[in-house]
C-alpha atoms as a PDB file:
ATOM      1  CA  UNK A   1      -7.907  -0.461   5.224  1.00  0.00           C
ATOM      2  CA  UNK A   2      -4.524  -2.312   6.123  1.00  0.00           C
ATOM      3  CA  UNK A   3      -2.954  -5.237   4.504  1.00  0.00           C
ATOM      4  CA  UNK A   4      -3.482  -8.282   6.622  1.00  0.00           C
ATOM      5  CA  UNK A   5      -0.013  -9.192   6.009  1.00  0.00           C
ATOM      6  CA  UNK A   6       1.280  -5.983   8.235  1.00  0.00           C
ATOM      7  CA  UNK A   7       0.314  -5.995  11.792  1.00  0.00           C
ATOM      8  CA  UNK A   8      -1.748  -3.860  13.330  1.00  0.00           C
ATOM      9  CA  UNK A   9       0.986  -2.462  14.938  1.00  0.00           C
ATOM     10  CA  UNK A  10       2.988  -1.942  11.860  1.00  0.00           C
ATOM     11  CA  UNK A  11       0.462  -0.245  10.663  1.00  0.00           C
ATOM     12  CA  UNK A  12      -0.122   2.335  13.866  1.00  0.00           C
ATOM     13  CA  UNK A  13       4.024   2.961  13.548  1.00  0.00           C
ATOM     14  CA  UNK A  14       3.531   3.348   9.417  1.00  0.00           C
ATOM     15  CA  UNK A  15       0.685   6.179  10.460  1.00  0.00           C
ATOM     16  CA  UNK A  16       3.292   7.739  13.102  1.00  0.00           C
ATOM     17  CA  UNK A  17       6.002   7.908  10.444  1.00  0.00           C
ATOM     18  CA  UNK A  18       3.983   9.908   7.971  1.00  0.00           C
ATOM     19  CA  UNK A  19       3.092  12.283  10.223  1.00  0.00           C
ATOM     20  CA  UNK A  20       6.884  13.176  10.464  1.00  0.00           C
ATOM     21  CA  UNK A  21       7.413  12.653   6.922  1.00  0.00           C
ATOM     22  CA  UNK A  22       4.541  15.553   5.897  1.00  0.00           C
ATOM     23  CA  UNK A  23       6.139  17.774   9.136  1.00  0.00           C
ATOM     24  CA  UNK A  24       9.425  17.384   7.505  1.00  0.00           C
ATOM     25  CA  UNK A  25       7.519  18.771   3.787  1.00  0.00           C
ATOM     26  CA  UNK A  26       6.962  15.397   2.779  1.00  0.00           C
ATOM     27  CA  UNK A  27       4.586  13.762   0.514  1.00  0.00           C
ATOM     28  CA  UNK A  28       4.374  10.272   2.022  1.00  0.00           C
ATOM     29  CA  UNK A  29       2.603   6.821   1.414  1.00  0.00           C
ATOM     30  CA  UNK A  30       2.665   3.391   2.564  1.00  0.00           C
ATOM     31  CA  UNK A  31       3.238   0.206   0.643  1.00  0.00           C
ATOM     32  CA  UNK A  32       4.725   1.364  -2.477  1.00  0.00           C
ATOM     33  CA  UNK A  33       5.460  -0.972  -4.753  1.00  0.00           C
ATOM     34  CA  UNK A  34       9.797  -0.854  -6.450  1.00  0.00           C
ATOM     35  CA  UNK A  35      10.434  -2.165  -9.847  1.00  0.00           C
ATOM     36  CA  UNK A  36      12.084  -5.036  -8.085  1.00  0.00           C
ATOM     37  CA  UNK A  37       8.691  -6.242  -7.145  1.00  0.00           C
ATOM     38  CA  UNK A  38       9.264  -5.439  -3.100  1.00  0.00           C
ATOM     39  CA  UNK A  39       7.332  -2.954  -1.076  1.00  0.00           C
ATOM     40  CA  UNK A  40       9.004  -0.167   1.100  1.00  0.00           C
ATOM     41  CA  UNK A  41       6.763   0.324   4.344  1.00  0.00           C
ATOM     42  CA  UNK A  42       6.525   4.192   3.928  1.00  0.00           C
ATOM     43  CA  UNK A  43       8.306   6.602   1.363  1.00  0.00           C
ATOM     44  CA  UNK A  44       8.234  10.295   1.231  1.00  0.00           C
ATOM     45  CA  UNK A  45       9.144  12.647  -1.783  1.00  0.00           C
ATOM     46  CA  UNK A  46       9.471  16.495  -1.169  1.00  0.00           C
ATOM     47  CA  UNK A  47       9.407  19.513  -3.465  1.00  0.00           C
ATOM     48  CA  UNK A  48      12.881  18.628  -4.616  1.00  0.00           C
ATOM     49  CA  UNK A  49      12.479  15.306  -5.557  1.00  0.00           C
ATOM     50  CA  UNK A  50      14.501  13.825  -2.871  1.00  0.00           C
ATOM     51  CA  UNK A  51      13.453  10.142  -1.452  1.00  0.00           C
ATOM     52  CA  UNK A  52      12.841   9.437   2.322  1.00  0.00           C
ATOM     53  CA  UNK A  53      12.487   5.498   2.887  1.00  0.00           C
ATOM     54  CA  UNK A  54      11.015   4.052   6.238  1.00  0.00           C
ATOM     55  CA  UNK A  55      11.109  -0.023   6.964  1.00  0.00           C
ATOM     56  CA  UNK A  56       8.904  -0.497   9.837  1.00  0.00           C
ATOM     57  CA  UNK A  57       9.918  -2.881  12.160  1.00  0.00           C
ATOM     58  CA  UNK A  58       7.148  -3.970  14.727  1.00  0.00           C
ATOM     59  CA  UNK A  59       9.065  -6.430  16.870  1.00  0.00           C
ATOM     60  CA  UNK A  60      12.523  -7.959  17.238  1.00  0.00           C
ATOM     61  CA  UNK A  61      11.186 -11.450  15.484  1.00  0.00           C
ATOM     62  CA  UNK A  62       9.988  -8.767  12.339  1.00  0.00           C
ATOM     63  CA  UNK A  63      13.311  -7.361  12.530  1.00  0.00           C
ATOM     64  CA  UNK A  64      15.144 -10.793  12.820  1.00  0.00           C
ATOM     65  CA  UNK A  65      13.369 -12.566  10.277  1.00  0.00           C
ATOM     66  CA  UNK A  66      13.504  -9.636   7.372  1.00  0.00           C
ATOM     67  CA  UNK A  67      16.293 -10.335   5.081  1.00  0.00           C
ATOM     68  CA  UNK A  68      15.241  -7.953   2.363  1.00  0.00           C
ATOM     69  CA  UNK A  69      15.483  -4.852   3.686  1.00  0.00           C
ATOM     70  CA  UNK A  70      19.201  -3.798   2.140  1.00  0.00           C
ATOM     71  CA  UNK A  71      17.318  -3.999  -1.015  1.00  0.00           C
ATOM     72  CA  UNK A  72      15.549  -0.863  -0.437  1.00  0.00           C
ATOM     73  CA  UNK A  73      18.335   1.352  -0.051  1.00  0.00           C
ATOM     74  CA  UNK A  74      19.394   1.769  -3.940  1.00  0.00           C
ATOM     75  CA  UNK A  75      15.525   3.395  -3.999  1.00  0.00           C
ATOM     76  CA  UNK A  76      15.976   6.255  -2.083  1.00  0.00           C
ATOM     77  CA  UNK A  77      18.365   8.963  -0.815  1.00  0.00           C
ATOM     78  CA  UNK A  78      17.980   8.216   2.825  1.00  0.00           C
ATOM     79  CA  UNK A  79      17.062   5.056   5.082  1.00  0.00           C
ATOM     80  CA  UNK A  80      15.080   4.644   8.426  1.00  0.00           C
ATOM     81  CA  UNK A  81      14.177   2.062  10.478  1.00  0.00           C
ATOM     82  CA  UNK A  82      11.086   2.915  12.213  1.00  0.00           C
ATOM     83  CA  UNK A  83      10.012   1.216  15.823  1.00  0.00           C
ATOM     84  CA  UNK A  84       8.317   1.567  18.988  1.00  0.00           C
ATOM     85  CA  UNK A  85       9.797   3.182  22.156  1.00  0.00           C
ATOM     86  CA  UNK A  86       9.710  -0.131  23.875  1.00  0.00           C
ATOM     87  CA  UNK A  87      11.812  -1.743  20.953  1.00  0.00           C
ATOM     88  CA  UNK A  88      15.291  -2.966  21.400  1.00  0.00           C
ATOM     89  CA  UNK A  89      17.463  -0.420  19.491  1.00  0.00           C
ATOM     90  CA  UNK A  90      20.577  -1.941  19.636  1.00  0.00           C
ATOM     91  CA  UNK A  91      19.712  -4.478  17.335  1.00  0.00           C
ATOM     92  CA  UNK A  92      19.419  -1.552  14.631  1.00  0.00           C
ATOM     93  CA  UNK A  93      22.739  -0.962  12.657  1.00  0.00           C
ATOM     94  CA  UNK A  94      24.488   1.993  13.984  1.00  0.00           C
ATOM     95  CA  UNK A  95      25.083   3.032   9.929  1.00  0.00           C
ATOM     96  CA  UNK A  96      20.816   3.445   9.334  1.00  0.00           C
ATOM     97  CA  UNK A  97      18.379   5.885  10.445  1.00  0.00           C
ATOM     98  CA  UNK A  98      16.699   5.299  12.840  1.00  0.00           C
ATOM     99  CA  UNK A  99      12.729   6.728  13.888  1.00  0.00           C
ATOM    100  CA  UNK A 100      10.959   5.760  17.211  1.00  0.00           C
ATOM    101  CA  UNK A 101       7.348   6.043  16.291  1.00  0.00           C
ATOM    102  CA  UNK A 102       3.731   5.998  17.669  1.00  0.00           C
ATOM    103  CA  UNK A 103       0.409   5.392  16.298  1.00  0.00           C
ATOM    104  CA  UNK A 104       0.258   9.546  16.410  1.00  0.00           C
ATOM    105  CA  UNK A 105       3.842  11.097  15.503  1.00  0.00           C
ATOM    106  CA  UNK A 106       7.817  10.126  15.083  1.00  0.00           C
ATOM    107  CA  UNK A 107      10.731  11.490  15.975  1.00  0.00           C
ATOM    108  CA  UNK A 108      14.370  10.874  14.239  1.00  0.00           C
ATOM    109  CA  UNK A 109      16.824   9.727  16.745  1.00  0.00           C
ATOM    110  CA  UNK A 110      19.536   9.049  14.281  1.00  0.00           C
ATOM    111  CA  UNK A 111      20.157  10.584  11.152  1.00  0.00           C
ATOM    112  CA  UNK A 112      20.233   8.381   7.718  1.00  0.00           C
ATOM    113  CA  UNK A 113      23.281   8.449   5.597  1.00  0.00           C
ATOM    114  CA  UNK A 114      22.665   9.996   2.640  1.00  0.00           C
ATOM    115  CA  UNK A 115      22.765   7.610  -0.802  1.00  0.00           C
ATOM    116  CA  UNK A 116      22.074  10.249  -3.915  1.00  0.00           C
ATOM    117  CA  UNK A 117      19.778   9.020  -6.096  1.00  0.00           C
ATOM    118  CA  UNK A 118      20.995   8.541  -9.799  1.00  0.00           C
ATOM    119  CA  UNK A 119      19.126  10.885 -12.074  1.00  0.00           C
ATOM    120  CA  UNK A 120      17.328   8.100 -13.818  1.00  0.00           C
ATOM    121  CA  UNK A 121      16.546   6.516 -10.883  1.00  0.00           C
ATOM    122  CA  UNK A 122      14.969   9.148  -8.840  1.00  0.00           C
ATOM    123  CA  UNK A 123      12.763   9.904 -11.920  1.00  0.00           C
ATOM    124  CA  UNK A 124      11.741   6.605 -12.069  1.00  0.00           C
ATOM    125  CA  UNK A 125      11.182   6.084  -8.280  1.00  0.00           C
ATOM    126  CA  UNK A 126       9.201   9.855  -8.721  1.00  0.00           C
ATOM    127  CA  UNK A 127       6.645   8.445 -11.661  1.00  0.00           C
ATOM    128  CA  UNK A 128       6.745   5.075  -9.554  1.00  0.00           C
ATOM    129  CA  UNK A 129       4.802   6.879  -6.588  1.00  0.00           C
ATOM    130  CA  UNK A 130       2.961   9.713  -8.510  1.00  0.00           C
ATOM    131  CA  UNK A 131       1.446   6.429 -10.477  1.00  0.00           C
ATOM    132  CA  UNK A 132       0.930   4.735  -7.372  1.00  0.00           C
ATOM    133  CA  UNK A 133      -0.565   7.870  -5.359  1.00  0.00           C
ATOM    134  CA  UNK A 134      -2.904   8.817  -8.560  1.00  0.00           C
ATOM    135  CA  UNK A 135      -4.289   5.244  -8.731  1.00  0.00           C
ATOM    136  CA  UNK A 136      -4.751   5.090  -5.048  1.00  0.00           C
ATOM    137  CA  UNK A 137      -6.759   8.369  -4.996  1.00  0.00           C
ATOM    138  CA  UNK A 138      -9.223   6.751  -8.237  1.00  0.00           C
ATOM    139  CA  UNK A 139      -9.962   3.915  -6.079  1.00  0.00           C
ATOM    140  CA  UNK A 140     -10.978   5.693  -3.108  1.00  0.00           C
ATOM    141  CA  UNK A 141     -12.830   7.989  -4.959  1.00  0.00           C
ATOM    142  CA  UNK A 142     -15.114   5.383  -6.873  1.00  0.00           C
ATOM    143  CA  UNK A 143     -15.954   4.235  -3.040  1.00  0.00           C
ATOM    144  CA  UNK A 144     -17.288   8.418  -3.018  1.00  0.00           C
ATOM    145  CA  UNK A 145     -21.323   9.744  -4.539  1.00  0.00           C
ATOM    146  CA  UNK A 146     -20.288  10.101  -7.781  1.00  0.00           C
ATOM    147  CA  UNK A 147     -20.973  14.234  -7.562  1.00  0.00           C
ATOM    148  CA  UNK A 148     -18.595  14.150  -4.726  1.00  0.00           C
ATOM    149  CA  UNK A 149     -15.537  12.532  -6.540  1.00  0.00           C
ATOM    150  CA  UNK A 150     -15.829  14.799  -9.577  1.00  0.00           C
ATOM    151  CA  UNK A 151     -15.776  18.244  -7.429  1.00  0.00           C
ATOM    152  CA  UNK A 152     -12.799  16.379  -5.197  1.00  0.00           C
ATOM    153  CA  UNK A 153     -10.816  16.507  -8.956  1.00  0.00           C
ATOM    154  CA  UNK A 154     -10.436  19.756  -9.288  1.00  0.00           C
END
């Protein structure tokens, strides 16, 4: 189920990401909500607590017309954009990640600079997703025979 405000595209690129996010030993999820009411495209949180961030940009216009995305950055420890091969690159800051993506995988072609997460903040961003993930997984469960969601708990 995607949210008809992402493209399809997006969405592919969003699927590619996570794939490197859980290769890299992270937990990851689309369309998490921040306290400042914005939502990142994909985040990732590993054993350590430490935030990945991915904006996914689907076309130049996306790119061109997003004004928000600096906001994200005081949420986690590092930040990626995340496009298609075909995708001008050069219109990327040199100073952010950057991850070329496919509907299947990702790869990181440049490294993120690396913010460090405030104590309180990283705990809050941590109960943010966990929230997030747990309500998530509730929802898709009541769509399960009810026999099959209560095994899938425990």
């Amino acid at each position: 189920m995607s949210d008809p405000i992402r493209s399809d595209k997006g969405v592919r690129l969003a699927r590619g990401v996570q794939v490197l996010f859980e290769s890299m030993g992270y937990a990851s999820m689309t369309e998490v909500k921040l306290r400042s009411r914005r939502r990142v495209d994909v985040m990732g949180i590993n054993d350590k607590g430490h935030i990945l961030v991915a904006e996914v940009k689907s076309s130049p216009q996306d790119y061109r017309t997003d004004q928000k995305w600096q906001d994200y950055l005081e949420f986690c420890d590092q930040f990626f954009f995340a496009v298609a091969e075909d995708f001008p690159t050069d219109l990327i800051p040199d100073d952010q990640g950057l991850i070329i993506a496919d509907d299947y995988h990702a790869e990181i072609i440049r490294p993120a600079a690396d913010f460090k997460l405030n104590a309180a903040r990283r705990k809050n961003m941590t109960l943010r997703f966990a929230r997030q993930a747990a309500t998530r997984l509730r929802f898709s469960e009541n769509d399960l025979p009810s026999s099959r969601a209560q095994k899938s708990l425990f």
